[in-house]
C-alpha atoms as a PDB file:
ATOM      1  CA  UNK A   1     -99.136  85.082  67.357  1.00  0.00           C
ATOM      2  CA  UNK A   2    -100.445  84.212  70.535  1.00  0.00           C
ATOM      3  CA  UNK A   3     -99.584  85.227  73.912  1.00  0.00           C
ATOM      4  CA  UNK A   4    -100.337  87.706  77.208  1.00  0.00           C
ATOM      5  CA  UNK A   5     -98.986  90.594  75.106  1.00  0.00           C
ATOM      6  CA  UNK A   6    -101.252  93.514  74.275  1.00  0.00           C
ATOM      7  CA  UNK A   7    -100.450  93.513  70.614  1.00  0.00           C
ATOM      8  CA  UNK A   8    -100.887  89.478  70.272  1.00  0.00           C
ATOM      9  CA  UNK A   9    -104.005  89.811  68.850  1.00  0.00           C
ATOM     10  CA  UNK A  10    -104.353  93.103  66.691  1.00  0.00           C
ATOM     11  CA  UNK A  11    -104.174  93.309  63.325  1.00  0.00           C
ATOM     12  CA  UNK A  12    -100.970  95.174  63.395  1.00  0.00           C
ATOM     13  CA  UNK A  13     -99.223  91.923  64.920  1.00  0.00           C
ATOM     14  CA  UNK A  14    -101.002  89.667  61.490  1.00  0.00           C
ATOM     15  CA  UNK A  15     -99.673  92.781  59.562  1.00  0.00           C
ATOM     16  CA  UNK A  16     -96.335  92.591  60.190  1.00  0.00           C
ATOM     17  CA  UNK A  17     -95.648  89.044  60.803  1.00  0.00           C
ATOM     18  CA  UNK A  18     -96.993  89.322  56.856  1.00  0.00           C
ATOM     19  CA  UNK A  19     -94.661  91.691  55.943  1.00  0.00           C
ATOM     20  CA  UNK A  20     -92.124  88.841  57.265  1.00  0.00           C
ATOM     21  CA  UNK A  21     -92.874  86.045  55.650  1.00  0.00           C
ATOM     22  CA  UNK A  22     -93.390  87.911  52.346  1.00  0.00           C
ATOM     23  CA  UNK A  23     -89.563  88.785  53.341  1.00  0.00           C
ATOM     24  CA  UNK A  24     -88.838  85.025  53.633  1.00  0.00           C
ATOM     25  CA  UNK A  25     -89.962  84.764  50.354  1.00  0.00           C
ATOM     26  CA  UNK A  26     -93.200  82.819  51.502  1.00  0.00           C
ATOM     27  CA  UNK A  27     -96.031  82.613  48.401  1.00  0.00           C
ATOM     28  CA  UNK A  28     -97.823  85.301  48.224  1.00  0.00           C
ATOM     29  CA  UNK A  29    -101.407  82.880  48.510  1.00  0.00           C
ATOM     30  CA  UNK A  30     -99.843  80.954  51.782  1.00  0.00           C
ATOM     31  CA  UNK A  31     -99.295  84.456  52.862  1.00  0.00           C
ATOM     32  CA  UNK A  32    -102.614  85.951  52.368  1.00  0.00           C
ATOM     33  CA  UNK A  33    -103.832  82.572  54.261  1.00  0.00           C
ATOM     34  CA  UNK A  34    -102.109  83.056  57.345  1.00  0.00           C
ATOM     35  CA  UNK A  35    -102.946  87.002  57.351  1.00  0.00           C
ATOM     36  CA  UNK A  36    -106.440  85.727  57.301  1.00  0.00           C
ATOM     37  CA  UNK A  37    -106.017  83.232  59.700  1.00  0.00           C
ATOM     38  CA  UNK A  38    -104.378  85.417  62.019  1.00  0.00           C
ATOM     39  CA  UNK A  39    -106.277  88.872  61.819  1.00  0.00           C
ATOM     40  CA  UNK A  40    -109.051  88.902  63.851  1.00  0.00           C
ATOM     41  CA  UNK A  41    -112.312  90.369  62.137  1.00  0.00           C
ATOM     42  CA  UNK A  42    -110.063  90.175  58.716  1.00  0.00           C
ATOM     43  CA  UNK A  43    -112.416  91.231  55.618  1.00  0.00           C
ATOM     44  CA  UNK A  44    -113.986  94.536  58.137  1.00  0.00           C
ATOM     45  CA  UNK A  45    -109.907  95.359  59.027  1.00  0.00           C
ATOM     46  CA  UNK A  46    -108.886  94.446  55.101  1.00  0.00           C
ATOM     47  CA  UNK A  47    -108.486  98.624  54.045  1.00  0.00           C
ATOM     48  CA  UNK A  48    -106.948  99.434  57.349  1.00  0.00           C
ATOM     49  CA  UNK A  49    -104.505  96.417  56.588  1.00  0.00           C
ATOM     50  CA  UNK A  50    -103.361  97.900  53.020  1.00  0.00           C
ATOM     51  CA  UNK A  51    -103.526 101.560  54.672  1.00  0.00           C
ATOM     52  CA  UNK A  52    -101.385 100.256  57.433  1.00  0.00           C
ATOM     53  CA  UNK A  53     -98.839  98.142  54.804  1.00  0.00           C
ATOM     54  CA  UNK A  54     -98.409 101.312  52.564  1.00  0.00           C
ATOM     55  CA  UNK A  55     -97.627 103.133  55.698  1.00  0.00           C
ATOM     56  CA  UNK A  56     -94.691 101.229  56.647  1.00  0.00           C
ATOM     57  CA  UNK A  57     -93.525 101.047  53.241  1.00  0.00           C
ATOM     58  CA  UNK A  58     -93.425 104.522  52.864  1.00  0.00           C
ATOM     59  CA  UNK A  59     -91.834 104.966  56.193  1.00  0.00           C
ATOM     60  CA  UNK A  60     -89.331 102.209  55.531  1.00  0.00           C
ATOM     61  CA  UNK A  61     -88.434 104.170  52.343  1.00  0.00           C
ATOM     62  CA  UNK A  62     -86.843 107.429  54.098  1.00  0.00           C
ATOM     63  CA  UNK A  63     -84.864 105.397  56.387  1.00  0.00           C
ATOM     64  CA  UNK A  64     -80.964 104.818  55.241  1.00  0.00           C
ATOM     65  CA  UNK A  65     -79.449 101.473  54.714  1.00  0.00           C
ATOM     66  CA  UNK A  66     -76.784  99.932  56.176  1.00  0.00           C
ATOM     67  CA  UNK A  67     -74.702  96.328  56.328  1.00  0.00           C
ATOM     68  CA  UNK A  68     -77.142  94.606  58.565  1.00  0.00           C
ATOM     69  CA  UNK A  69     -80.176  96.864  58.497  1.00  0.00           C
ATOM     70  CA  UNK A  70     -82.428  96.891  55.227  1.00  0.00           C
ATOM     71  CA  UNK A  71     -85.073  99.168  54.764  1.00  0.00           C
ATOM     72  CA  UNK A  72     -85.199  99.338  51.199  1.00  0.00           C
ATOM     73  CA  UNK A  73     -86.490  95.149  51.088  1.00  0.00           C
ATOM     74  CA  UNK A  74     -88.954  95.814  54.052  1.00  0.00           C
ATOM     75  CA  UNK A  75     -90.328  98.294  52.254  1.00  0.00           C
ATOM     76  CA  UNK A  76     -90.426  96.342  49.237  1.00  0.00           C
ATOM     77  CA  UNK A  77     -92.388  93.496  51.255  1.00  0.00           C
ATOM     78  CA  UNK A  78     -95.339  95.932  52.603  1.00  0.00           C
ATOM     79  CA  UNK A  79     -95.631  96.939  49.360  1.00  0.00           C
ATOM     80  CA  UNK A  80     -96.215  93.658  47.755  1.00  0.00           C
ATOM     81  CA  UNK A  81     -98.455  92.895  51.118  1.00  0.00           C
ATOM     82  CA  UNK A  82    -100.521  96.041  50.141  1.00  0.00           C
ATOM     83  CA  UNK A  83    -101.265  95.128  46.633  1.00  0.00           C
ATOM     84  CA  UNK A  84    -101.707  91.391  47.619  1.00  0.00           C
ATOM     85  CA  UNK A  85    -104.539  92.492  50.002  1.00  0.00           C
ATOM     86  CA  UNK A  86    -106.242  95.127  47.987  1.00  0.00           C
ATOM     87  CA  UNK A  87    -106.307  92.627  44.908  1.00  0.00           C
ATOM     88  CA  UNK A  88    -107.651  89.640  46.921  1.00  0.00           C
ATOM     89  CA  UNK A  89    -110.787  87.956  45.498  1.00  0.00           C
ATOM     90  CA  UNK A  90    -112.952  86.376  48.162  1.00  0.00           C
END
């Protein structure tokens, strides 16, 4: 999460490394903690987050599987990301 790179510190970088760990099969909570912990201005950027999850979910959906590439379970993970954000009670 850290580093010279321009995306180290956006909210797209949390966002996906999210999307991740929900893959990895991570708690949901822990999750939400390091999303937090890793977004920078997180409760302004929380809408844009779930906008930005259901985005790649959707765009994960239209994409075909094959042996060693699954788009079907990444999509699944934003998904569950989206909701998990949206529903969070601060």
């Amino acid at each position: 999460m850290s580093g010279d790179a321009e995306i180290a510190a956006t909210p797209l970088r949390a966002l996906l490394y999210a999307i991740y760990e929900i893959g990895r099969e991570i708690e949901v909570d822990d999750v939400l903690l390091h999303l937090m912990e890793n977004c920078p201005n997180y409760l302004p950027n929380k809408p844009l987050l779930a906008k930005m999850a259901d985005y790649l979910a959707e765009k994960r959906e239209s994409l075909k599987a094959t042996k060693s590439f699954r788009p079907d379970t990444e999509a699944s993970a934003a998904r569950i990301l989206a909701e998990a954000v949206r529903n969070q009670r601060l």
